[in-house]
ModelCIF file with pLDDT and N, C-alpha, C, O atoms, coordinates in Angstrom:
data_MODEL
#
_entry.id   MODEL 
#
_entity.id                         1 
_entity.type                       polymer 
_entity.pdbx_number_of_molecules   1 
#
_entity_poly.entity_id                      1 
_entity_poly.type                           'polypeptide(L)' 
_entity_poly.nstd_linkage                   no 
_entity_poly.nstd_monomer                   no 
_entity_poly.pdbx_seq_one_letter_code       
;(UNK)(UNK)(UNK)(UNK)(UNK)(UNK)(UNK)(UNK)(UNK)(UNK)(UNK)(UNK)(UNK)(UNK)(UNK)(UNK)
(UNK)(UNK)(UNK)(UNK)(UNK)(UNK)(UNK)(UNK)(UNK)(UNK)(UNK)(UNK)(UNK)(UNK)(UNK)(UNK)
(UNK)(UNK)(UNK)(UNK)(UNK)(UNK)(UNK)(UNK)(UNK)(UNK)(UNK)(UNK)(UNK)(UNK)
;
_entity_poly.pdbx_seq_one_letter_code_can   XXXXXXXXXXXXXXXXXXXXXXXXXXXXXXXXXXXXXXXXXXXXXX 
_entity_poly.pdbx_strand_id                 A 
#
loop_
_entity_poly_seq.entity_id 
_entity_poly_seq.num 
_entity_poly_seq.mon_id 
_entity_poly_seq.hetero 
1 1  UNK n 
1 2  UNK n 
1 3  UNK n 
1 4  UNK n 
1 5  UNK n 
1 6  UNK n 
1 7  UNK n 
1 8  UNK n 
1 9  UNK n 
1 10 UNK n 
1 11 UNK n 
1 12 UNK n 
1 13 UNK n 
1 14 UNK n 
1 15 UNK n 
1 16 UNK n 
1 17 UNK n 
1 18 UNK n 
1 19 UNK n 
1 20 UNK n 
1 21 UNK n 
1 22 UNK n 
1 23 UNK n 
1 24 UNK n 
1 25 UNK n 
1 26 UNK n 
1 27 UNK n 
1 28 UNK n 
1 29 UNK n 
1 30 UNK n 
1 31 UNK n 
1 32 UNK n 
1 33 UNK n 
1 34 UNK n 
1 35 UNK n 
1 36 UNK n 
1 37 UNK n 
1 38 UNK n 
1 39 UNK n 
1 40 UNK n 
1 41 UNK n 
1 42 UNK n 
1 43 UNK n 
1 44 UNK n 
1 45 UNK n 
1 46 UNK n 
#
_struct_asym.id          A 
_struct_asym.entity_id   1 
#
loop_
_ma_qa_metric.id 
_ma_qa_metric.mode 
_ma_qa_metric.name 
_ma_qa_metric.software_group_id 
_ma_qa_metric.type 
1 global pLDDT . pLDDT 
2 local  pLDDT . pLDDT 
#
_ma_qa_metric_global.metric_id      1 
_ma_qa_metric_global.metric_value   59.02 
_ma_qa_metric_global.model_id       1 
_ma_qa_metric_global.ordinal_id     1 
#
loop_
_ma_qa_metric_local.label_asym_id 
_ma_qa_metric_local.label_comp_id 
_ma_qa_metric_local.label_seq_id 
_ma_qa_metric_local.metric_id 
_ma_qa_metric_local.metric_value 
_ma_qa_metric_local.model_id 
_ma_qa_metric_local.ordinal_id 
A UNK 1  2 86.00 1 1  
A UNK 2  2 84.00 1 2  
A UNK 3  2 83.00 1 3  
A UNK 4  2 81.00 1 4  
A UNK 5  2 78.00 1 5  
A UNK 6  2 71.00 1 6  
A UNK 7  2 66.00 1 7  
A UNK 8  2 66.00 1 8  
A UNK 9  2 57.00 1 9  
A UNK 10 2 50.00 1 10 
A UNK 11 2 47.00 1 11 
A UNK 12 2 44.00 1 12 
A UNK 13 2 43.00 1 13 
A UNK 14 2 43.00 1 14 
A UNK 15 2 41.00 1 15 
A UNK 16 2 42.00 1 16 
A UNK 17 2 41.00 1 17 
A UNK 18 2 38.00 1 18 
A UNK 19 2 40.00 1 19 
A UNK 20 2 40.00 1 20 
A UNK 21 2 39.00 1 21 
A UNK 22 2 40.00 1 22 
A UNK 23 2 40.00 1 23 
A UNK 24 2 40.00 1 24 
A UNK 25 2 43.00 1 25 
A UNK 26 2 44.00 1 26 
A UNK 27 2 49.00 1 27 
A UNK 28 2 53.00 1 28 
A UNK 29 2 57.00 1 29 
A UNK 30 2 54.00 1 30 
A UNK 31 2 60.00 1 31 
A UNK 32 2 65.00 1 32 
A UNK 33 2 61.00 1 33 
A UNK 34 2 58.00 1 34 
A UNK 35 2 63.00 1 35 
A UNK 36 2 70.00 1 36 
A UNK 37 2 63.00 1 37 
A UNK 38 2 61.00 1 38 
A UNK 39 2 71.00 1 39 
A UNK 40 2 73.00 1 40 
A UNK 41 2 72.00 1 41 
A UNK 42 2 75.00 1 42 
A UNK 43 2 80.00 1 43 
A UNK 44 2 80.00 1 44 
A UNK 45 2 80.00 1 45 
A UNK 46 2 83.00 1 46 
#
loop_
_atom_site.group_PDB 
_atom_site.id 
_atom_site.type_symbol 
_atom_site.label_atom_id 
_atom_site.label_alt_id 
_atom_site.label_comp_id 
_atom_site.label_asym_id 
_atom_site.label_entity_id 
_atom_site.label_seq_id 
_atom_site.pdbx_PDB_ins_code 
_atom_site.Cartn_x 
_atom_site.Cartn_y 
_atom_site.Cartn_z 
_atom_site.occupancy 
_atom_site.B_iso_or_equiv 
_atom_site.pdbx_formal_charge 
_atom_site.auth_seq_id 
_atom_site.auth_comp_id 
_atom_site.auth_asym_id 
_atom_site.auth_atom_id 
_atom_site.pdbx_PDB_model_num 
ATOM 1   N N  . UNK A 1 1  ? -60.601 -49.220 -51.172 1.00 86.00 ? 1  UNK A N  1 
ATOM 2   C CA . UNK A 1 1  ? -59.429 -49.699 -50.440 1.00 86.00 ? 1  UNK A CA 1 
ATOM 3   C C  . UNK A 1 1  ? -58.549 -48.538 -49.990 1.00 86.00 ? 1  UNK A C  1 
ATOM 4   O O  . UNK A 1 1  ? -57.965 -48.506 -48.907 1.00 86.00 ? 1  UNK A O  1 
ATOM 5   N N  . UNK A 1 2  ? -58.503 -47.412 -51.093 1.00 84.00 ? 2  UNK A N  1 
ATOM 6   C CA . UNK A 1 2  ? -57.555 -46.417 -50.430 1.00 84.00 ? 2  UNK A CA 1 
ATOM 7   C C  . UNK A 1 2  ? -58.088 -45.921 -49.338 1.00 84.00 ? 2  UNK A C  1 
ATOM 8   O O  . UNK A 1 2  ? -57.380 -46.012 -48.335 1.00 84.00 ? 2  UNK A O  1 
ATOM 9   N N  . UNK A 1 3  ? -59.306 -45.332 -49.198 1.00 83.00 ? 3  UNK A N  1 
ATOM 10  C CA . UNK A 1 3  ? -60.642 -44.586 -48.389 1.00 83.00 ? 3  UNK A CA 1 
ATOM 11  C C  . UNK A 1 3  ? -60.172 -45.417 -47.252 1.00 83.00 ? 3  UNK A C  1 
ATOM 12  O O  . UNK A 1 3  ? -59.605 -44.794 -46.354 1.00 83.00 ? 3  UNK A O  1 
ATOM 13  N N  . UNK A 1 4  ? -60.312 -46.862 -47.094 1.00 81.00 ? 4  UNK A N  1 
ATOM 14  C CA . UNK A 1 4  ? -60.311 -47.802 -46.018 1.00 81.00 ? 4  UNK A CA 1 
ATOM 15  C C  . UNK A 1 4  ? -58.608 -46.965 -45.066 1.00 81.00 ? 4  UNK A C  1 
ATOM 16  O O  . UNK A 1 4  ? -58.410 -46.212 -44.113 1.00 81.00 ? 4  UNK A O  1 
ATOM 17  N N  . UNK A 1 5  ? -57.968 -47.539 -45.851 1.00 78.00 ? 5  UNK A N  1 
ATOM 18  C CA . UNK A 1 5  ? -56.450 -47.421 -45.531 1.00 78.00 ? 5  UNK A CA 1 
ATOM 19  C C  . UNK A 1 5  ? -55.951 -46.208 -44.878 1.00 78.00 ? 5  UNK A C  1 
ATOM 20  O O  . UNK A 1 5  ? -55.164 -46.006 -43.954 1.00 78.00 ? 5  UNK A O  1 
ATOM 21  N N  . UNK A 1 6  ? -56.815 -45.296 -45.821 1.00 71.00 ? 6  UNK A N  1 
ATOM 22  C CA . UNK A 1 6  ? -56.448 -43.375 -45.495 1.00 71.00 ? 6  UNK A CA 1 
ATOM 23  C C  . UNK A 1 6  ? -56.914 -43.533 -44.011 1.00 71.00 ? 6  UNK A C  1 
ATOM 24  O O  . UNK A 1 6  ? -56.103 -43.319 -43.109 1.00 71.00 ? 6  UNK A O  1 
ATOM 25  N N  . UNK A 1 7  ? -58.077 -43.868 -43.762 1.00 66.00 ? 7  UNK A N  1 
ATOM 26  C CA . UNK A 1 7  ? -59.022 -43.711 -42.374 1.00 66.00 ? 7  UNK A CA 1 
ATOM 27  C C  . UNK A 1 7  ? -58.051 -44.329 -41.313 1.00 66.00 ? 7  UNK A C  1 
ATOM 28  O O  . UNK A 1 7  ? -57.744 -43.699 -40.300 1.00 66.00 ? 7  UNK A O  1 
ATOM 29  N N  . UNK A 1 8  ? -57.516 -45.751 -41.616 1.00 66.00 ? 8  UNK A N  1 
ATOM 30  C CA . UNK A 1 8  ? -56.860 -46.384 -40.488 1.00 66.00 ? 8  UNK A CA 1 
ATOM 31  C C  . UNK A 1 8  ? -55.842 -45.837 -40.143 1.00 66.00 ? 8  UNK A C  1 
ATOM 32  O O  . UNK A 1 8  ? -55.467 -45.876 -38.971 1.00 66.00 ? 8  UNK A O  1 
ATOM 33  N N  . UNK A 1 9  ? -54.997 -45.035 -41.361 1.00 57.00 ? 9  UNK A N  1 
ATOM 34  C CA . UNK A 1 9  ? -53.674 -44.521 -40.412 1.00 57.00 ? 9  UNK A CA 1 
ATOM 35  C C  . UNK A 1 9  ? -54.208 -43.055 -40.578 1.00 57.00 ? 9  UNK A C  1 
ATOM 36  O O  . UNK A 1 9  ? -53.481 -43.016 -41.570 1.00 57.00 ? 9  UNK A O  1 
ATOM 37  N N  . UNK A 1 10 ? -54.635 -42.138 -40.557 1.00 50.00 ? 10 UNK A N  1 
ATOM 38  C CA . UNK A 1 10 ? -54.998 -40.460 -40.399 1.00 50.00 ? 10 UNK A CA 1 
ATOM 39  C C  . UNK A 1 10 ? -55.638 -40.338 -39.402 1.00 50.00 ? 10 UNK A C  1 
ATOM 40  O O  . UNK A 1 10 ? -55.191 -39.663 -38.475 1.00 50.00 ? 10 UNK A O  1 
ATOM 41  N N  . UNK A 1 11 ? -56.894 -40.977 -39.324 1.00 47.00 ? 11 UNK A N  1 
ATOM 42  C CA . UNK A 1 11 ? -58.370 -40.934 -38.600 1.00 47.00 ? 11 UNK A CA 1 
ATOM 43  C C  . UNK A 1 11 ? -59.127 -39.883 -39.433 1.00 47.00 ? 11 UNK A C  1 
ATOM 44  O O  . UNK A 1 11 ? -60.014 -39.189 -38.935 1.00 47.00 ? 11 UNK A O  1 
ATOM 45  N N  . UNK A 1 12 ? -58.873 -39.823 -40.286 1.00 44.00 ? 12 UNK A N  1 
ATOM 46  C CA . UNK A 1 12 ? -60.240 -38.701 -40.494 1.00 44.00 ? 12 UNK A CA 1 
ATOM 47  C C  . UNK A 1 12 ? -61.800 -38.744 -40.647 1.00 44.00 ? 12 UNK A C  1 
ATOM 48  O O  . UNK A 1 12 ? -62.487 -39.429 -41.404 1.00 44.00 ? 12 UNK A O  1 
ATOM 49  N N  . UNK A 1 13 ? -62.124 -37.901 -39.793 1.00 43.00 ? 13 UNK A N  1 
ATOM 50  C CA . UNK A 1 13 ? -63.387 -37.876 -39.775 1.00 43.00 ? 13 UNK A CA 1 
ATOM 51  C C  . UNK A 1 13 ? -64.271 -37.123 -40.848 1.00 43.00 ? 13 UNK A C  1 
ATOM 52  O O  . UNK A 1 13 ? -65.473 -37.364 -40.742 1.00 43.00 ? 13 UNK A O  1 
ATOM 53  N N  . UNK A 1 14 ? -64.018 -36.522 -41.551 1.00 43.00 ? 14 UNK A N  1 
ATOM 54  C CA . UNK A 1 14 ? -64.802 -36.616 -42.861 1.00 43.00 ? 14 UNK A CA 1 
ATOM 55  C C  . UNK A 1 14 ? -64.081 -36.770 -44.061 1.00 43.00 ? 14 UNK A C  1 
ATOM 56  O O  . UNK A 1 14 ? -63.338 -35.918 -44.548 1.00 43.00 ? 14 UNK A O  1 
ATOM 57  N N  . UNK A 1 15 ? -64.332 -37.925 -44.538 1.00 41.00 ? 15 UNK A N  1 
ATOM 58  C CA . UNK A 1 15 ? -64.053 -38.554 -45.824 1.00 41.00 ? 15 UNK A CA 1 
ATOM 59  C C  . UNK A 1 15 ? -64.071 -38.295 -47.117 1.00 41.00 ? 15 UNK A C  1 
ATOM 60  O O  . UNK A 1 15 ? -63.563 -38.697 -48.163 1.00 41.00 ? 15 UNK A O  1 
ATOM 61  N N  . UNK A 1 16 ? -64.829 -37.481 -46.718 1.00 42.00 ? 16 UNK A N  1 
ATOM 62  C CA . UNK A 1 16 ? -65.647 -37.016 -48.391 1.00 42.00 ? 16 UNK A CA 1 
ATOM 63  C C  . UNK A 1 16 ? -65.146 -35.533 -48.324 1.00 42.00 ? 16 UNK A C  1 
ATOM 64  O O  . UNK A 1 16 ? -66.018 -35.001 -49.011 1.00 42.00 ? 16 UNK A O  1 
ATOM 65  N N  . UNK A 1 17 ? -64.339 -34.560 -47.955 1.00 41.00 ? 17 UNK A N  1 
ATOM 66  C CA . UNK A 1 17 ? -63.647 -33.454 -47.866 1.00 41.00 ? 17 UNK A CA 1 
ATOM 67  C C  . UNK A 1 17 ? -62.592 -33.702 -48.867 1.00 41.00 ? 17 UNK A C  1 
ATOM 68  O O  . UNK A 1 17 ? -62.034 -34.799 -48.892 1.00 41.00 ? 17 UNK A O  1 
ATOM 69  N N  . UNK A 1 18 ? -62.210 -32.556 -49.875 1.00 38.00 ? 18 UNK A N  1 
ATOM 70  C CA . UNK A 1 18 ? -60.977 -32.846 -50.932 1.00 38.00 ? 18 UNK A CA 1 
ATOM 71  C C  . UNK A 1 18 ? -60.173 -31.819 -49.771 1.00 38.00 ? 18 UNK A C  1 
ATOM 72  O O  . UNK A 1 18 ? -60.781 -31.394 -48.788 1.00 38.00 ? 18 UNK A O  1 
ATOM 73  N N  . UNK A 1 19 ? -58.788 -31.507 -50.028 1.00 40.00 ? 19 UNK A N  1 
ATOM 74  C CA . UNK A 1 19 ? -57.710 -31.490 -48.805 1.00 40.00 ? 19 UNK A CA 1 
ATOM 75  C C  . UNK A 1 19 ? -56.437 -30.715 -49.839 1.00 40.00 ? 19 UNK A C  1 
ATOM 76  O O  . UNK A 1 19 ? -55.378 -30.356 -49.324 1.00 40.00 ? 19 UNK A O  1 
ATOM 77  N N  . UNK A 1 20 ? -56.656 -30.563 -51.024 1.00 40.00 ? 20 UNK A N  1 
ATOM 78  C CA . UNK A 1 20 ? -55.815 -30.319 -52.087 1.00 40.00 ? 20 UNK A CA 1 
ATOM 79  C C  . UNK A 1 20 ? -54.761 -29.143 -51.135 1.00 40.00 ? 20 UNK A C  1 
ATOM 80  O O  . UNK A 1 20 ? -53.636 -29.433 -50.728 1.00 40.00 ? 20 UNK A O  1 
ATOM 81  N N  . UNK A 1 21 ? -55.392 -27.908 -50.940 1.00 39.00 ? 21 UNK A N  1 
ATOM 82  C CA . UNK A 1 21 ? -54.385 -27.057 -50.370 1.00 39.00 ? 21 UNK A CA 1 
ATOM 83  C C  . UNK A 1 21 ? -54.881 -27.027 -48.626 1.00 39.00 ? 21 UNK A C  1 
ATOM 84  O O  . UNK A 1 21 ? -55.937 -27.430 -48.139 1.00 39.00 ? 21 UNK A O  1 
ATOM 85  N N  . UNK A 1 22 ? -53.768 -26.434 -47.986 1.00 40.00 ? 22 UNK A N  1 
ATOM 86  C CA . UNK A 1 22 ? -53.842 -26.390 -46.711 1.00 40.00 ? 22 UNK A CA 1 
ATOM 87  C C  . UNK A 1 22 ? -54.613 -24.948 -46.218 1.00 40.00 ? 22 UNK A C  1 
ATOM 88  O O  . UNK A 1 22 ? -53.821 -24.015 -46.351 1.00 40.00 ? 22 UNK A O  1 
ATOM 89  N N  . UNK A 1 23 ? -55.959 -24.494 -45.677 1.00 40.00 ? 23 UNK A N  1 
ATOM 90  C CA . UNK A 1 23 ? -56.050 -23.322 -45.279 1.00 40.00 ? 23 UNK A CA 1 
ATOM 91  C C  . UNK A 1 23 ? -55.249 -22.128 -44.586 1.00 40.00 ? 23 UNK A C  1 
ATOM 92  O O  . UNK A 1 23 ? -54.594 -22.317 -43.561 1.00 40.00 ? 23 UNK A O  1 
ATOM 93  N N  . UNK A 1 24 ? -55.351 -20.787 -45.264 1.00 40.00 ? 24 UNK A N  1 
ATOM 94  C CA . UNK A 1 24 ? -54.155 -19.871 -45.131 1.00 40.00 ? 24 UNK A CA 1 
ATOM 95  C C  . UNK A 1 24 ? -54.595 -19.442 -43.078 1.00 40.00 ? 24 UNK A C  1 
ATOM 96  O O  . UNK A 1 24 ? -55.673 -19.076 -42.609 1.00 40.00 ? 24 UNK A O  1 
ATOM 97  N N  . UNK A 1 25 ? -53.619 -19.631 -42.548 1.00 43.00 ? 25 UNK A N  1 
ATOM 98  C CA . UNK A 1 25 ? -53.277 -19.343 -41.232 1.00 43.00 ? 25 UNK A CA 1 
ATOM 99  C C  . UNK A 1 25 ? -52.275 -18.441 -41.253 1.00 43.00 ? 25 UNK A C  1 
ATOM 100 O O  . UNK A 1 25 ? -51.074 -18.683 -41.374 1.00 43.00 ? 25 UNK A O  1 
ATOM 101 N N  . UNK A 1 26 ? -52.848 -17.298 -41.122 1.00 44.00 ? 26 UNK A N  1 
ATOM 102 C CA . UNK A 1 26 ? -51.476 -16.437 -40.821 1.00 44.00 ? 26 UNK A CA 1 
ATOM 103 C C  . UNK A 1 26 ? -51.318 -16.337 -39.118 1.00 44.00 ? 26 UNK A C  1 
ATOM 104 O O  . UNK A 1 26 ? -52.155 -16.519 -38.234 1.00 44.00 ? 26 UNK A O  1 
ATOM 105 N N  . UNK A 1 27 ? -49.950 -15.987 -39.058 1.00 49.00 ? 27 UNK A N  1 
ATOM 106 C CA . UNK A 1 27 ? -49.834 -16.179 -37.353 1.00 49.00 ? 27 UNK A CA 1 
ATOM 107 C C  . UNK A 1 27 ? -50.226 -14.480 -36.876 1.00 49.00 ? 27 UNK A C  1 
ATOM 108 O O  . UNK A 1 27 ? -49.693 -13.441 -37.265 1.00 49.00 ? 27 UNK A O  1 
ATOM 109 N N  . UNK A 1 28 ? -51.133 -14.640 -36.090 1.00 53.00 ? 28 UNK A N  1 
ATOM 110 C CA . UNK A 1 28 ? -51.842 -13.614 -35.591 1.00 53.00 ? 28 UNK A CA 1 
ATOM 111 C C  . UNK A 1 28 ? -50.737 -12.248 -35.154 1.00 53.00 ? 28 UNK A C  1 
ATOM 112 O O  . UNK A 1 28 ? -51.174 -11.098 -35.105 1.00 53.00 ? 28 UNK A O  1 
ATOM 113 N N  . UNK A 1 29 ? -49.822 -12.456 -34.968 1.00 57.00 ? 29 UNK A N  1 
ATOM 114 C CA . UNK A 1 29 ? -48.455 -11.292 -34.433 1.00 57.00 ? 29 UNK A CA 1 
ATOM 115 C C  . UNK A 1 29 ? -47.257 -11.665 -34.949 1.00 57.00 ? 29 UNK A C  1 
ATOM 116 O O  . UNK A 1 29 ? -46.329 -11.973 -34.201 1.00 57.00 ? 29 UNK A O  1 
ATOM 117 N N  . UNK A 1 30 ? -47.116 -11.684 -36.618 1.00 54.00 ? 30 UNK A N  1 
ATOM 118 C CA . UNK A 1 30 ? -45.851 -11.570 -37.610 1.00 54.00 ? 30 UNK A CA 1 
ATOM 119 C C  . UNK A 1 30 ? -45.224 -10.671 -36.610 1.00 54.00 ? 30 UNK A C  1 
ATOM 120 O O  . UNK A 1 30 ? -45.543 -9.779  -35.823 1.00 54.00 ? 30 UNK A O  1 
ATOM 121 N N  . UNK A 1 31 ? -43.948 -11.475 -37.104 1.00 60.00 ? 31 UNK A N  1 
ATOM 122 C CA . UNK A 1 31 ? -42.786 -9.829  -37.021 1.00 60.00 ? 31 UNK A CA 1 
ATOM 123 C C  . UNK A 1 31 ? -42.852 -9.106  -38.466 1.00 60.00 ? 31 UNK A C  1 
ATOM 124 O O  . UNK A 1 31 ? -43.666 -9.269  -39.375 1.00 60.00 ? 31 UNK A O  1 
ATOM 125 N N  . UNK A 1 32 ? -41.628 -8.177  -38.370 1.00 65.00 ? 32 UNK A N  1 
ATOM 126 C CA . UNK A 1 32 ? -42.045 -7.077  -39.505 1.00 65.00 ? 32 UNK A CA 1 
ATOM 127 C C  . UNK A 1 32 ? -41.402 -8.616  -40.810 1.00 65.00 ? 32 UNK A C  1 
ATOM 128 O O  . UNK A 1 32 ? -42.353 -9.088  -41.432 1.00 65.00 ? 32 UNK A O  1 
ATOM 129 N N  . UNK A 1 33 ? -40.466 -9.060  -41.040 1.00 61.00 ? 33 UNK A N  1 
ATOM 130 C CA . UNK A 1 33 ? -40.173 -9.960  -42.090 1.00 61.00 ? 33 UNK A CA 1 
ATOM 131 C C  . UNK A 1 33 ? -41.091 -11.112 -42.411 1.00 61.00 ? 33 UNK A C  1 
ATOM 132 O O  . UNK A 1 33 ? -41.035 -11.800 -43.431 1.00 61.00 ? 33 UNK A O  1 
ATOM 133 N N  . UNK A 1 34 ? -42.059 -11.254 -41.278 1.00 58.00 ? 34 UNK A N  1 
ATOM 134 C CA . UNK A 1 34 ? -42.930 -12.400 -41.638 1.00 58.00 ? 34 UNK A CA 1 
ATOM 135 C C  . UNK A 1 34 ? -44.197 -11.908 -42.078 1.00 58.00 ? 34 UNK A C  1 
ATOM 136 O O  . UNK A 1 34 ? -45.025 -12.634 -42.629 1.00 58.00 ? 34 UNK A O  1 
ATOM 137 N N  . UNK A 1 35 ? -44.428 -10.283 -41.770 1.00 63.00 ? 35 UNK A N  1 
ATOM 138 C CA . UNK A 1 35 ? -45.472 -9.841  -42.457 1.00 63.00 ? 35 UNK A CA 1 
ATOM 139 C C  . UNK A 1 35 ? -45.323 -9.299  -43.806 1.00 63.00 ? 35 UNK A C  1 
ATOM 140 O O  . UNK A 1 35 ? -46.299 -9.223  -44.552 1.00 63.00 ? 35 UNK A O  1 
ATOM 141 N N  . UNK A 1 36 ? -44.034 -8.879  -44.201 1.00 70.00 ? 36 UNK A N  1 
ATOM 142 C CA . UNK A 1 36 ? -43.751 -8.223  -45.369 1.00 70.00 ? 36 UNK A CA 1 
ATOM 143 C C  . UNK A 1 36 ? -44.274 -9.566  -46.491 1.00 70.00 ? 36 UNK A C  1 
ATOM 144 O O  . UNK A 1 36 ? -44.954 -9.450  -47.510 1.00 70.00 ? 36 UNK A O  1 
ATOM 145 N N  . UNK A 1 37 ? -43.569 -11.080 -45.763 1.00 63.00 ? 37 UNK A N  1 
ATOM 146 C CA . UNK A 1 37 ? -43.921 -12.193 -46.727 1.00 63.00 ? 37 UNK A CA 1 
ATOM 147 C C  . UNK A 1 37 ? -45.310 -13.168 -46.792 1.00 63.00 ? 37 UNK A C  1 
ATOM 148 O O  . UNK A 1 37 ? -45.648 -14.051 -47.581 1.00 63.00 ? 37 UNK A O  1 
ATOM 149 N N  . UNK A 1 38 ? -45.797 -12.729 -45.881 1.00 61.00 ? 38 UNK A N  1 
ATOM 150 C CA . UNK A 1 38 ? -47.084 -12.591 -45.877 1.00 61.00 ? 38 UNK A CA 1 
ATOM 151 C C  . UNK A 1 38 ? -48.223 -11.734 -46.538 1.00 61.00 ? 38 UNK A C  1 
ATOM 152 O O  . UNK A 1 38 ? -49.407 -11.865 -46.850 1.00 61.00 ? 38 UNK A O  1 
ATOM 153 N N  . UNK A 1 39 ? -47.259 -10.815 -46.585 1.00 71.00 ? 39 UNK A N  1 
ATOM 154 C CA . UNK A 1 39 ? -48.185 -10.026 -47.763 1.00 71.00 ? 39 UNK A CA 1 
ATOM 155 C C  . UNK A 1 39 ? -47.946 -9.990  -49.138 1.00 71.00 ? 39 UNK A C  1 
ATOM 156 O O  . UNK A 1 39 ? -48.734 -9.651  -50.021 1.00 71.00 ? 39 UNK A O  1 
ATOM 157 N N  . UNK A 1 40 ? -46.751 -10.382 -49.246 1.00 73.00 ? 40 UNK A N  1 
ATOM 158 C CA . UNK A 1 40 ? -46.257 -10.974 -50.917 1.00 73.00 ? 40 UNK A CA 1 
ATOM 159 C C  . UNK A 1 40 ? -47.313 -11.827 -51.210 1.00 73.00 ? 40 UNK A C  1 
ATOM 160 O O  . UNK A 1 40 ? -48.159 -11.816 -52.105 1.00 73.00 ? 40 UNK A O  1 
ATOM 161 N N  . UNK A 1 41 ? -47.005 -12.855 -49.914 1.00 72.00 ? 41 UNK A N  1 
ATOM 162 C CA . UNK A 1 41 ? -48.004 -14.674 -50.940 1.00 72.00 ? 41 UNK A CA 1 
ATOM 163 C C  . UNK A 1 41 ? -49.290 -13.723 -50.883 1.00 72.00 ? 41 UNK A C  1 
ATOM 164 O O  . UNK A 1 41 ? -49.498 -13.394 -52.050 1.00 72.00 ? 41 UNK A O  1 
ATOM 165 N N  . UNK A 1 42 ? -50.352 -13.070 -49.954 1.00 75.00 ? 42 UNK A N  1 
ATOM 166 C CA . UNK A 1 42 ? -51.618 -12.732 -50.006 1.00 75.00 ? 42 UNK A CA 1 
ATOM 167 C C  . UNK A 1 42 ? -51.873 -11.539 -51.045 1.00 75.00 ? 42 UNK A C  1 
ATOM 168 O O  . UNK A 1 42 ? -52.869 -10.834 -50.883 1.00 75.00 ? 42 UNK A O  1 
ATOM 169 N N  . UNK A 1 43 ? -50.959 -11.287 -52.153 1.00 80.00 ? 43 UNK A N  1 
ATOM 170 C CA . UNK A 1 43 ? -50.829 -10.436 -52.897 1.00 80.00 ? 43 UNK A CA 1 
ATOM 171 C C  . UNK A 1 43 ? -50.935 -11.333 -54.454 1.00 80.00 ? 43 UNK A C  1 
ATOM 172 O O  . UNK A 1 43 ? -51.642 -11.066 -55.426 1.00 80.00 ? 43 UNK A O  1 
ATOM 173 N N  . UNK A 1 44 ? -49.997 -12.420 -54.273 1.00 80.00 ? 44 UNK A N  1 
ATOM 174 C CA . UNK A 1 44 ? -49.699 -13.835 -55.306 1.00 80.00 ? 44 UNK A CA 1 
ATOM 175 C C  . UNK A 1 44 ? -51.180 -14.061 -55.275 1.00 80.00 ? 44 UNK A C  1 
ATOM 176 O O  . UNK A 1 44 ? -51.891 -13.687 -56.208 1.00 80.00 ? 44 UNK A O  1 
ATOM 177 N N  . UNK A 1 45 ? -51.616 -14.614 -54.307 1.00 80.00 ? 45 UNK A N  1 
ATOM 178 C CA . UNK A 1 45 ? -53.189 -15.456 -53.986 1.00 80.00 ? 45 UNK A CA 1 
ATOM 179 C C  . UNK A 1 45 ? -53.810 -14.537 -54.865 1.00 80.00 ? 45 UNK A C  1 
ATOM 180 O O  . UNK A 1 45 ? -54.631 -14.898 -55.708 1.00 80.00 ? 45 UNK A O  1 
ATOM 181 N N  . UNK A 1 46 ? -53.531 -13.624 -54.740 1.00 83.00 ? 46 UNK A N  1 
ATOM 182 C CA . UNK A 1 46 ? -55.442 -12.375 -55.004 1.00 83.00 ? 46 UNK A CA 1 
ATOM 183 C C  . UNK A 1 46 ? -54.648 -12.717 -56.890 1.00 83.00 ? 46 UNK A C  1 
ATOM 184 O O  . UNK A 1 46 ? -55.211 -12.268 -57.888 1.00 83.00 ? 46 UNK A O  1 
#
């Protein structure tokens, strides 16, 4: 029933994917403050 429900309002097309965290996207041309914190969290991560 949840599976059903998730599909009708998301659409997702694969179902069977877990979704827990969001993949890291860094924005291709930080400024200097968005890269400094960008490299904190990719520093946290490791």
């Amino acid at each position: 029933n949840f599976l059903r429900q998730r599909h009708r309002t998301d659409g997702r097309e694969e179902p069977h994917e877990l979704g827990d965290l969001e993949p890291f996207h860094p924005d291709p041309n930080p400024g200097p403050e968005r890269r400094t914190l960008l490299a904190e969290l990719r520093t946290l991560l490791d």
